[in-house]
N, C-alpha and C. Protein backbone atom coordinates (compact mmCIF):
# COMPACT_ATOMS: atom_id res chain seq x y z
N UNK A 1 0.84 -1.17 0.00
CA UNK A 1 0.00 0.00 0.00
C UNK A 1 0.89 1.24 0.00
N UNK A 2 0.12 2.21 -0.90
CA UNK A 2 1.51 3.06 -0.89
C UNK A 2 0.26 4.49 -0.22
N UNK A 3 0.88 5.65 0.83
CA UNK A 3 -0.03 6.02 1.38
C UNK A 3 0.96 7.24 1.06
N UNK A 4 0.16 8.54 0.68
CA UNK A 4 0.55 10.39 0.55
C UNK A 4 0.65 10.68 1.53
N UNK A 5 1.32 11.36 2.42
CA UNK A 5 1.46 12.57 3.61
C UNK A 5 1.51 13.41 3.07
N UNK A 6 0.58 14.44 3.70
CA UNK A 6 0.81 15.95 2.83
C UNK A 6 0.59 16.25 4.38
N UNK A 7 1.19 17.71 4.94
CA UNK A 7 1.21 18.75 5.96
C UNK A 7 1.29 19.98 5.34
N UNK A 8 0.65 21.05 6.01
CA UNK A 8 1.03 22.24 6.12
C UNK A 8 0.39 23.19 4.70
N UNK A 9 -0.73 22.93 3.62
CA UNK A 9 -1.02 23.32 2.49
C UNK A 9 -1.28 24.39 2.31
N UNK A 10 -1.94 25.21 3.34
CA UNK A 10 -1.95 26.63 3.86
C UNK A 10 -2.62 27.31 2.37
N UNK A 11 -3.40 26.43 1.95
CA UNK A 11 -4.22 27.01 0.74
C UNK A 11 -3.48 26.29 -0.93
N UNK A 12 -2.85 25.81 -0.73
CA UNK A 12 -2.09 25.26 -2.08
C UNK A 12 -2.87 24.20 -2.66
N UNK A 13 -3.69 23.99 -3.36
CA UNK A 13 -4.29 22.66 -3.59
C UNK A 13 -3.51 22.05 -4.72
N UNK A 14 -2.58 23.25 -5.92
CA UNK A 14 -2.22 22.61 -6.94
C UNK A 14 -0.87 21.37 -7.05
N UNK A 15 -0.08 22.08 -6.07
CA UNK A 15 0.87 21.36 -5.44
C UNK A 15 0.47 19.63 -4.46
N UNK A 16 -0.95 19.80 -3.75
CA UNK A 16 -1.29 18.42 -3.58
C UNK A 16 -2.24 17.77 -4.71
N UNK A 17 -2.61 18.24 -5.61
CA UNK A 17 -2.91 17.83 -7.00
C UNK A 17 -2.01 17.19 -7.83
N UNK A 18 -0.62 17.90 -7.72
CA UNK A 18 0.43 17.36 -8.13
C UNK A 18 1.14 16.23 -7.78
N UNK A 19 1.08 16.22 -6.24
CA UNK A 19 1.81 14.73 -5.50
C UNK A 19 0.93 14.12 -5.93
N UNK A 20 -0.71 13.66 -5.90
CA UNK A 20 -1.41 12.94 -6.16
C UNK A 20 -1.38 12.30 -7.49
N UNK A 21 -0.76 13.01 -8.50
CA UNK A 21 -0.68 12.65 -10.00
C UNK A 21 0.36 11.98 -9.79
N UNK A 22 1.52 12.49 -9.20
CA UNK A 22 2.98 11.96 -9.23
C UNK A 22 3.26 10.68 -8.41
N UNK A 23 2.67 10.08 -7.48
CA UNK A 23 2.57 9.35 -6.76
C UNK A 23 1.95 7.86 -6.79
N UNK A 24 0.27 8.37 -6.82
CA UNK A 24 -1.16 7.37 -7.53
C UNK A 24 -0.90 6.70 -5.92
N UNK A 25 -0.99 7.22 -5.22
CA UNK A 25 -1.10 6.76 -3.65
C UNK A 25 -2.85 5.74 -3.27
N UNK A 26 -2.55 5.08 -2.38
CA UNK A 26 -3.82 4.29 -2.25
C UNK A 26 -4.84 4.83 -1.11
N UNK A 27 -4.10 5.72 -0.49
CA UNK A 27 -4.77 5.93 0.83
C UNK A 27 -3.70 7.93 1.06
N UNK A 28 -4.58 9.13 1.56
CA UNK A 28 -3.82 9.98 2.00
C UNK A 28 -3.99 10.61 3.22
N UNK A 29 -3.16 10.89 3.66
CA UNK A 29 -3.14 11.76 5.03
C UNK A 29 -3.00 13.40 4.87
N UNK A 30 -3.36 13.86 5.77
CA UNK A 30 -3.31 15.46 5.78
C UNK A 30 -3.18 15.53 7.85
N UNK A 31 -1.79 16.25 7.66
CA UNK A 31 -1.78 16.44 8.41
C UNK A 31 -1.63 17.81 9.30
N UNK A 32 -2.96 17.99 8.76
CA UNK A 32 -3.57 19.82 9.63
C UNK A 32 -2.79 21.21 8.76
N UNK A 33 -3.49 21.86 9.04
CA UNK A 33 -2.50 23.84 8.60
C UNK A 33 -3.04 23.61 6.92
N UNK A 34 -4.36 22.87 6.07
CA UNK A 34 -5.34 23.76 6.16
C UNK A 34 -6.40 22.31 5.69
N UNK A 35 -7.23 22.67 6.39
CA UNK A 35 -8.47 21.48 6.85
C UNK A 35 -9.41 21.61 5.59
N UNK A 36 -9.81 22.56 5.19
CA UNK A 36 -10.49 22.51 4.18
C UNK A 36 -9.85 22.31 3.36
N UNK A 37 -8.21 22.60 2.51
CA UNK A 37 -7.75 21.79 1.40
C UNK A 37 -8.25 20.69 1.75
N UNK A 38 -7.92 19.48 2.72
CA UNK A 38 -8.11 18.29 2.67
C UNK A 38 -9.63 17.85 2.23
N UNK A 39 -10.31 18.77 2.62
CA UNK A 39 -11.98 18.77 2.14
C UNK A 39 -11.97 18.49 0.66
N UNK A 40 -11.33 19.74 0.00
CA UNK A 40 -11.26 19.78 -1.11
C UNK A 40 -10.59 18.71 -1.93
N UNK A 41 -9.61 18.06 -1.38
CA UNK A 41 -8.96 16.90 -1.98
C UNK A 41 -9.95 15.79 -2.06
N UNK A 42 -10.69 15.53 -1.32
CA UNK A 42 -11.92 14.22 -0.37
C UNK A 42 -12.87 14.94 -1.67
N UNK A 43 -13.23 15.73 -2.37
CA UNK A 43 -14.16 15.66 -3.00
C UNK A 43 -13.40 15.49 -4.81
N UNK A 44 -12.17 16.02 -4.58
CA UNK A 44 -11.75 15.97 -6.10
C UNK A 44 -11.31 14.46 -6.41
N UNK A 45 -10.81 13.84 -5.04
CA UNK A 45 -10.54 12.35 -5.37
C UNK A 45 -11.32 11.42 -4.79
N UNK A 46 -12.50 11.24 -4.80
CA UNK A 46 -13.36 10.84 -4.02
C UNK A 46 -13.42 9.28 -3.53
N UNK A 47 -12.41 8.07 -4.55
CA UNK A 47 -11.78 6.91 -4.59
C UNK A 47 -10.54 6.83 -3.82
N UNK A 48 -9.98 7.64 -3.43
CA UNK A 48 -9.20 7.85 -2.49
C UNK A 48 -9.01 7.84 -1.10
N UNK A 49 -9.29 6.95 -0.14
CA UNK A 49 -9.25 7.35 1.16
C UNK A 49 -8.66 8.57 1.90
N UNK A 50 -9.33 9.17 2.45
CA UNK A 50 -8.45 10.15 3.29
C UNK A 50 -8.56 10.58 4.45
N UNK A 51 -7.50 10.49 5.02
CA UNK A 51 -7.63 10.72 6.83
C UNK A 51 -6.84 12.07 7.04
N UNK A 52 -7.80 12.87 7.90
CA UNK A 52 -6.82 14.07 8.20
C UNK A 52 -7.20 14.39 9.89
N UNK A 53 -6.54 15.31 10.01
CA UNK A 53 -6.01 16.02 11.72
C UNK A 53 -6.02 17.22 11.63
N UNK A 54 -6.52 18.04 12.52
CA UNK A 54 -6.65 19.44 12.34
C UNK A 54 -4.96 20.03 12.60
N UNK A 55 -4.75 20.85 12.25
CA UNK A 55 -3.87 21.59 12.80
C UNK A 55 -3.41 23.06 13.44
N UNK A 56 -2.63 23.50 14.10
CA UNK A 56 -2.80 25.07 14.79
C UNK A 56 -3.59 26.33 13.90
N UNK A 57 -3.72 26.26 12.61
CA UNK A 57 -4.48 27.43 12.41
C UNK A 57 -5.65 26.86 11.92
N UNK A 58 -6.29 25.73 12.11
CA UNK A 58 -7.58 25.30 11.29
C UNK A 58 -8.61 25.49 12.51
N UNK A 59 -8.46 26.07 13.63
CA UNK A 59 -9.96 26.51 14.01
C UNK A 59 -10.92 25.00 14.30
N UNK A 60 -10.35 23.80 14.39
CA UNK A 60 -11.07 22.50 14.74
C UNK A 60 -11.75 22.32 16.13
N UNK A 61 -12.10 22.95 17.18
CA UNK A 61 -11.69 21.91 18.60
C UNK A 61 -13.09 20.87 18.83
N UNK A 62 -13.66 20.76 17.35
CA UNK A 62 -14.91 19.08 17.70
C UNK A 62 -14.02 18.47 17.33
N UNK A 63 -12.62 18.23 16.57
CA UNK A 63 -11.68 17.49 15.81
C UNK A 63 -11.19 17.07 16.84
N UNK A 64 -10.70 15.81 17.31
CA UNK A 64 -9.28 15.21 18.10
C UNK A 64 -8.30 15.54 17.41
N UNK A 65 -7.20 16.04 18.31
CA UNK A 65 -5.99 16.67 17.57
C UNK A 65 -4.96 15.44 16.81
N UNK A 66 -5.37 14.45 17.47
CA UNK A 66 -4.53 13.09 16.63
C UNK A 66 -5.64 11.98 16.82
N UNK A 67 -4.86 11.22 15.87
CA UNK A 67 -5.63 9.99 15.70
C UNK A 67 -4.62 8.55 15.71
N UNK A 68 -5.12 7.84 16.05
CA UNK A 68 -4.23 6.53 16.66
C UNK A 68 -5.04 5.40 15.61
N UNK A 69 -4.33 5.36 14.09
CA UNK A 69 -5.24 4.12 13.46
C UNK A 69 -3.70 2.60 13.35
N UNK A 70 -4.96 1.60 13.19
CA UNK A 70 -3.91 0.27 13.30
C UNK A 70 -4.19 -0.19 11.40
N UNK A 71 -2.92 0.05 10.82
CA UNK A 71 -3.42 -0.21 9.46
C UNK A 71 -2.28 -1.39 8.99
N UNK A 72 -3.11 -2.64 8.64
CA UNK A 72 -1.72 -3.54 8.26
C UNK A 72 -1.43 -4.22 9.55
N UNK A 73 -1.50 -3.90 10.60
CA UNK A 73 -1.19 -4.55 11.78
C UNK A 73 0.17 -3.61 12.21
N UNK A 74 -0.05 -2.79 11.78
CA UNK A 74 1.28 -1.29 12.45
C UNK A 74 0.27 -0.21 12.61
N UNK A 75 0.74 0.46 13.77
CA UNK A 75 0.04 1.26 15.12
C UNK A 75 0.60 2.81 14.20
N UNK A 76 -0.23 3.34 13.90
CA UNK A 76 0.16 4.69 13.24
C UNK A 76 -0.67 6.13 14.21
N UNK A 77 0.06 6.81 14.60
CA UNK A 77 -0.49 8.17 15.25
C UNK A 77 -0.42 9.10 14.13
N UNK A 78 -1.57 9.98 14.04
CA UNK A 78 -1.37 10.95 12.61
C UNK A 78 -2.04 12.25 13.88
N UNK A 79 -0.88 13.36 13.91
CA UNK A 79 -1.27 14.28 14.31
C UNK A 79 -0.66 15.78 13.63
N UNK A 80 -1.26 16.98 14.20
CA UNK A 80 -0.22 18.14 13.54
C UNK A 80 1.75 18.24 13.95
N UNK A 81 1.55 18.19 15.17
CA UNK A 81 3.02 18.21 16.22
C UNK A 81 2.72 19.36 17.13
N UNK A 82 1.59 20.37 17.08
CA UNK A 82 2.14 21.51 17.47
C UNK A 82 1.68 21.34 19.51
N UNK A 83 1.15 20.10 19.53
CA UNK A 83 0.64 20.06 20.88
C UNK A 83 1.44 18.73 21.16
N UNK A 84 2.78 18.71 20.61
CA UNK A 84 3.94 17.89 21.26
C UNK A 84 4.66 18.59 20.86
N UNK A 85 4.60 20.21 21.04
CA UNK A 85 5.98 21.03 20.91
C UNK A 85 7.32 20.64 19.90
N UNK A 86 7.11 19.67 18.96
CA UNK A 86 7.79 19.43 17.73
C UNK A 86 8.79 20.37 17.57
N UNK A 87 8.27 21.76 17.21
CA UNK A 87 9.20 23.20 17.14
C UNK A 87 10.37 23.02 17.55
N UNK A 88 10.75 22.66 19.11
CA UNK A 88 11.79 22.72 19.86
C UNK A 88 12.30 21.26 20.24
N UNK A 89 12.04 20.18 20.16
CA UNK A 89 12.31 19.00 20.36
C UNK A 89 11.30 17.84 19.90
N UNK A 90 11.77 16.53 19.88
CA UNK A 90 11.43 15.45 19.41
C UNK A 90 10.87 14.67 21.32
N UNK A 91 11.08 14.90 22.11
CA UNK A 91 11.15 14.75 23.10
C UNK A 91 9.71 13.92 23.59
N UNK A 92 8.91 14.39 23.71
CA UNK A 92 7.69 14.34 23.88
C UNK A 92 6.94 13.58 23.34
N UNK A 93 7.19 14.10 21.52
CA UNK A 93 6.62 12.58 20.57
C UNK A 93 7.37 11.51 20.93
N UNK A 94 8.67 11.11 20.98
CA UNK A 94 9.20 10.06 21.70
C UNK A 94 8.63 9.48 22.73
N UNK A 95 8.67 9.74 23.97
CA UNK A 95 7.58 9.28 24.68
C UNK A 95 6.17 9.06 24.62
N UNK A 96 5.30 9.89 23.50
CA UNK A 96 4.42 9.06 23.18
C UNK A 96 4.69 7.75 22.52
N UNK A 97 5.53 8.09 21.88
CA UNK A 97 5.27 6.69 21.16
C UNK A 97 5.92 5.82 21.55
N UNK A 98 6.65 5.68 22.60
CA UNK A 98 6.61 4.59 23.28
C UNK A 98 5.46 4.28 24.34
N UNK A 99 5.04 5.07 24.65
CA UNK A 99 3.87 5.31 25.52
C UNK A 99 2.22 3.95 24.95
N UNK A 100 2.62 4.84 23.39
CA UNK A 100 1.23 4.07 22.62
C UNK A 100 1.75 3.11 22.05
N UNK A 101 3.19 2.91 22.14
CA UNK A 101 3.35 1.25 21.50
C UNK A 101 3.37 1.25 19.78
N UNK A 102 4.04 2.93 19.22
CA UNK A 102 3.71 2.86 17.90
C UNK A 102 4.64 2.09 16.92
N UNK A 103 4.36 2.19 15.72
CA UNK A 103 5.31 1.96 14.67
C UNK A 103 5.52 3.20 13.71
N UNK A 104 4.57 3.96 13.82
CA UNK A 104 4.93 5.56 13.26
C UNK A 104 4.17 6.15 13.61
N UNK A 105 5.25 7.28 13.96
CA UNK A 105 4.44 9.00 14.78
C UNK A 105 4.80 9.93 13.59
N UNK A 106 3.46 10.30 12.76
CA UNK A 106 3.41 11.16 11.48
C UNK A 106 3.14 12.90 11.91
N UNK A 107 3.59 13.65 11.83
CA UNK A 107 3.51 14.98 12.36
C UNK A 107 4.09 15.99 11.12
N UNK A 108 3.37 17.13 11.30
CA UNK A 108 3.85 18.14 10.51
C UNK A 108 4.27 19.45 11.33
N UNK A 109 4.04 20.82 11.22
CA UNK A 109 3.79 21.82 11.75
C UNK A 109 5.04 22.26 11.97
N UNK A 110 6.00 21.82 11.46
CA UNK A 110 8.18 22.51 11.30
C UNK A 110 7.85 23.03 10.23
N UNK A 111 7.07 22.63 8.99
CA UNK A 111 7.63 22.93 7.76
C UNK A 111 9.52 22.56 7.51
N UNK A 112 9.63 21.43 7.96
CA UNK A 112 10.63 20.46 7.77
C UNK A 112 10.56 19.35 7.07
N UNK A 113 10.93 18.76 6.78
CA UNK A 113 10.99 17.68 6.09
C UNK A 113 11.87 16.38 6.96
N UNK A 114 10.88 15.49 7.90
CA UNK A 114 12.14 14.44 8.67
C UNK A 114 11.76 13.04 8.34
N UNK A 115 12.20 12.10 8.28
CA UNK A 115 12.42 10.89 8.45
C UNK A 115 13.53 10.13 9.42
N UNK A 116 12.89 9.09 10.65
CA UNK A 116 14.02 8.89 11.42
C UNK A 116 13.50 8.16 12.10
N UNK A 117 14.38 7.21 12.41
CA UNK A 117 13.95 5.73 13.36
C UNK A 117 14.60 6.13 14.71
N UNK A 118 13.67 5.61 15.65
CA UNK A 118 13.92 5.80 16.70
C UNK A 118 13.36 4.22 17.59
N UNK A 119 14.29 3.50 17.87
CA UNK A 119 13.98 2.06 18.39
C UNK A 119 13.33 1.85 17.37
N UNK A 120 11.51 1.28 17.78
CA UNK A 120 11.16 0.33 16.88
C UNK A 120 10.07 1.44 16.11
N UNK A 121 9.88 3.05 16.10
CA UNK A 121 9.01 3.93 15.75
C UNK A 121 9.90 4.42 14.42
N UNK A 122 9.55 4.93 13.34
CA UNK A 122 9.25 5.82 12.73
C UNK A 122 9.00 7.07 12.49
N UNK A 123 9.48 8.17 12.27
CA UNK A 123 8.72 9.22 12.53
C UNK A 123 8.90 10.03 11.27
N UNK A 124 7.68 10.97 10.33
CA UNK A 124 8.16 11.17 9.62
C UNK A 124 7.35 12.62 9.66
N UNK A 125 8.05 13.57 9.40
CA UNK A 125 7.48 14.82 9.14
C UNK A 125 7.25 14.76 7.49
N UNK A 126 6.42 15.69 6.87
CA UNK A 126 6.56 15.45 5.21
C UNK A 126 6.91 16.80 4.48
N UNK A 127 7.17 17.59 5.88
CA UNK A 127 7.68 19.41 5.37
C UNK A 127 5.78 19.52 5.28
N UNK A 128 6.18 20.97 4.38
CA UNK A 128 4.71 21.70 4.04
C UNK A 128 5.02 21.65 2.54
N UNK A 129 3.61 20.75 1.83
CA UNK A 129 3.22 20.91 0.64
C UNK A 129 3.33 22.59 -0.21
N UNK A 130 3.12 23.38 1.27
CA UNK A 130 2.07 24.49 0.81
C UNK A 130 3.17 25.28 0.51
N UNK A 131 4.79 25.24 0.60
CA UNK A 131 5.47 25.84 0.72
C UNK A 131 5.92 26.99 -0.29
N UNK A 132 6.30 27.88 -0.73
CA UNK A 132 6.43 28.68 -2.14
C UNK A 132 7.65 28.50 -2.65
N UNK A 133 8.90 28.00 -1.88
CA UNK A 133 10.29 27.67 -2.26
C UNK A 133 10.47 26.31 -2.67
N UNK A 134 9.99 25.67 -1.49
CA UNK A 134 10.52 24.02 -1.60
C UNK A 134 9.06 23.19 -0.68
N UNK A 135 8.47 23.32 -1.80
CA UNK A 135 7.23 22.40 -1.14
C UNK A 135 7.41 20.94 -0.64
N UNK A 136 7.34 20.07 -0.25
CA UNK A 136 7.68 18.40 -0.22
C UNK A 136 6.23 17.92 0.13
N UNK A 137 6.58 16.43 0.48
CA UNK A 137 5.52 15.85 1.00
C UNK A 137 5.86 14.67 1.22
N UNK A 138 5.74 13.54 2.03
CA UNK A 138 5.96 12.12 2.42
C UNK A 138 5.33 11.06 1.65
N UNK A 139 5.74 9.73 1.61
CA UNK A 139 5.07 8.68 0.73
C UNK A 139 5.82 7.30 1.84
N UNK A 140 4.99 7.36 2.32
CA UNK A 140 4.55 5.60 2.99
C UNK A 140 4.49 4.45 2.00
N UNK A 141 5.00 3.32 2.09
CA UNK A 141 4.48 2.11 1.53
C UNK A 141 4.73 1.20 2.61
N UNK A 142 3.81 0.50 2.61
CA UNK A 142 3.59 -0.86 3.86
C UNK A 142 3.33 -1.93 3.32
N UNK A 143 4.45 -2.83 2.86
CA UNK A 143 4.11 -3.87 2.07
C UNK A 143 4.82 -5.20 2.67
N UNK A 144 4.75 -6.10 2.88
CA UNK A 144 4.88 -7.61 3.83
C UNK A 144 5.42 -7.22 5.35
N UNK A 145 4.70 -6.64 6.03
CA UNK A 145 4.46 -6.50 7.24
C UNK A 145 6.12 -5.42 7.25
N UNK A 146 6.33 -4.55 6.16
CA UNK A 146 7.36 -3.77 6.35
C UNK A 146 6.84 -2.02 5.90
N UNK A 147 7.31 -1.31 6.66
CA UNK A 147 6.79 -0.41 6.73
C UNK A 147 8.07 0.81 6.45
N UNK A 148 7.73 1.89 5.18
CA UNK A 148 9.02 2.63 5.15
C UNK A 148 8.44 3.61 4.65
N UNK A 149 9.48 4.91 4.90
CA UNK A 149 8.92 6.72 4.47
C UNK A 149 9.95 7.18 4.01
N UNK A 150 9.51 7.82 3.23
CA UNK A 150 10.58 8.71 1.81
C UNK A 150 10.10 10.42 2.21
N UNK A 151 11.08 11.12 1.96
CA UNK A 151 10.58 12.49 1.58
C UNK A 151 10.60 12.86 0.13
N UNK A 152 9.41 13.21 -0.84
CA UNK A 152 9.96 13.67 -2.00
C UNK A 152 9.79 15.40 -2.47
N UNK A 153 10.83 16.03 -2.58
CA UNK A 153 10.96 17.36 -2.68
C UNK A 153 10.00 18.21 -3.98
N UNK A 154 9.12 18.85 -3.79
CA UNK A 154 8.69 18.82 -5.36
C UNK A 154 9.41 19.63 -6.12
N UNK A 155 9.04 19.92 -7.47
CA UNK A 155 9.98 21.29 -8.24
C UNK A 155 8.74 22.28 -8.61
């Protein structure tokens, strides 16, 4: 299964129009900073699964700020970062996720771009799609009980 991370779109839809062409992902994530792109994606690709998370400027609080799904039989947390202080350390998501027993803690809200194992977790920021210099975005594939994340930079 090959799964999109997009963070941070802040109004860009053409740029996640673009990963979506470039990719052909089976399943996408949005992870918060702007809630209605993801709306807008959920109706332009409507065969597409999509799971999203609010993030610090989307105005959500009926939204849970993360979500804890088990896909494949690997424990995935999909949240923004900005209420595990991400900004300034990894610290915190670390202990969650040992806490929740994950296999990947997906977060955005640096407008960074990370990938990085930590024991038996994962963690992958995907930068901000929405970016005007160097947009990126993440690509998951989970295929025989193996699980791996790429950053791809767009142009």
């Amino acid at each position: 299964m090959k799964i999109l991370v997009l963070s941070d779109s802040h109004g860009n839809i053409a740029n996640m129009e673009q990963a979506i062409s470039d990719t052909a992902p089976q399943m996408i994530f949005h992870l918060g900073d702007c809630w209605r792109d993801a709306e807008t994606l959920r109706y332009r690709f409507p065969d597409i699964p999509l799971v999203q998370v609010p993030g610090n400027c989307d105005c959500r609080p009926q939204e849970p700020d993360e979500m804890v799904l088990d896909l494949e039989g690997k424990r995935i947390l999909l949240c923004h970062g900005h209420t595990y202080g991400v900004k300034s350390s990894l610290l915190a998501s670390g202990y969650a996720a040992e806490e929740k027993d994950l296999d990947l803690f997906l977060f955005g809200h640096t407008h960074r771009p990370l990938v990085d194992k930590r024991g038996k977790t994962l963690f992958l920021n995907p930068g901000s799609i929405g970016a005007a210099l160097h947009p990126s975005y993440g690509v998951l594939t989970l295929e025989h009980n193996r699980l791996d994340g790429s950053i791809v930079l767009q142009r």
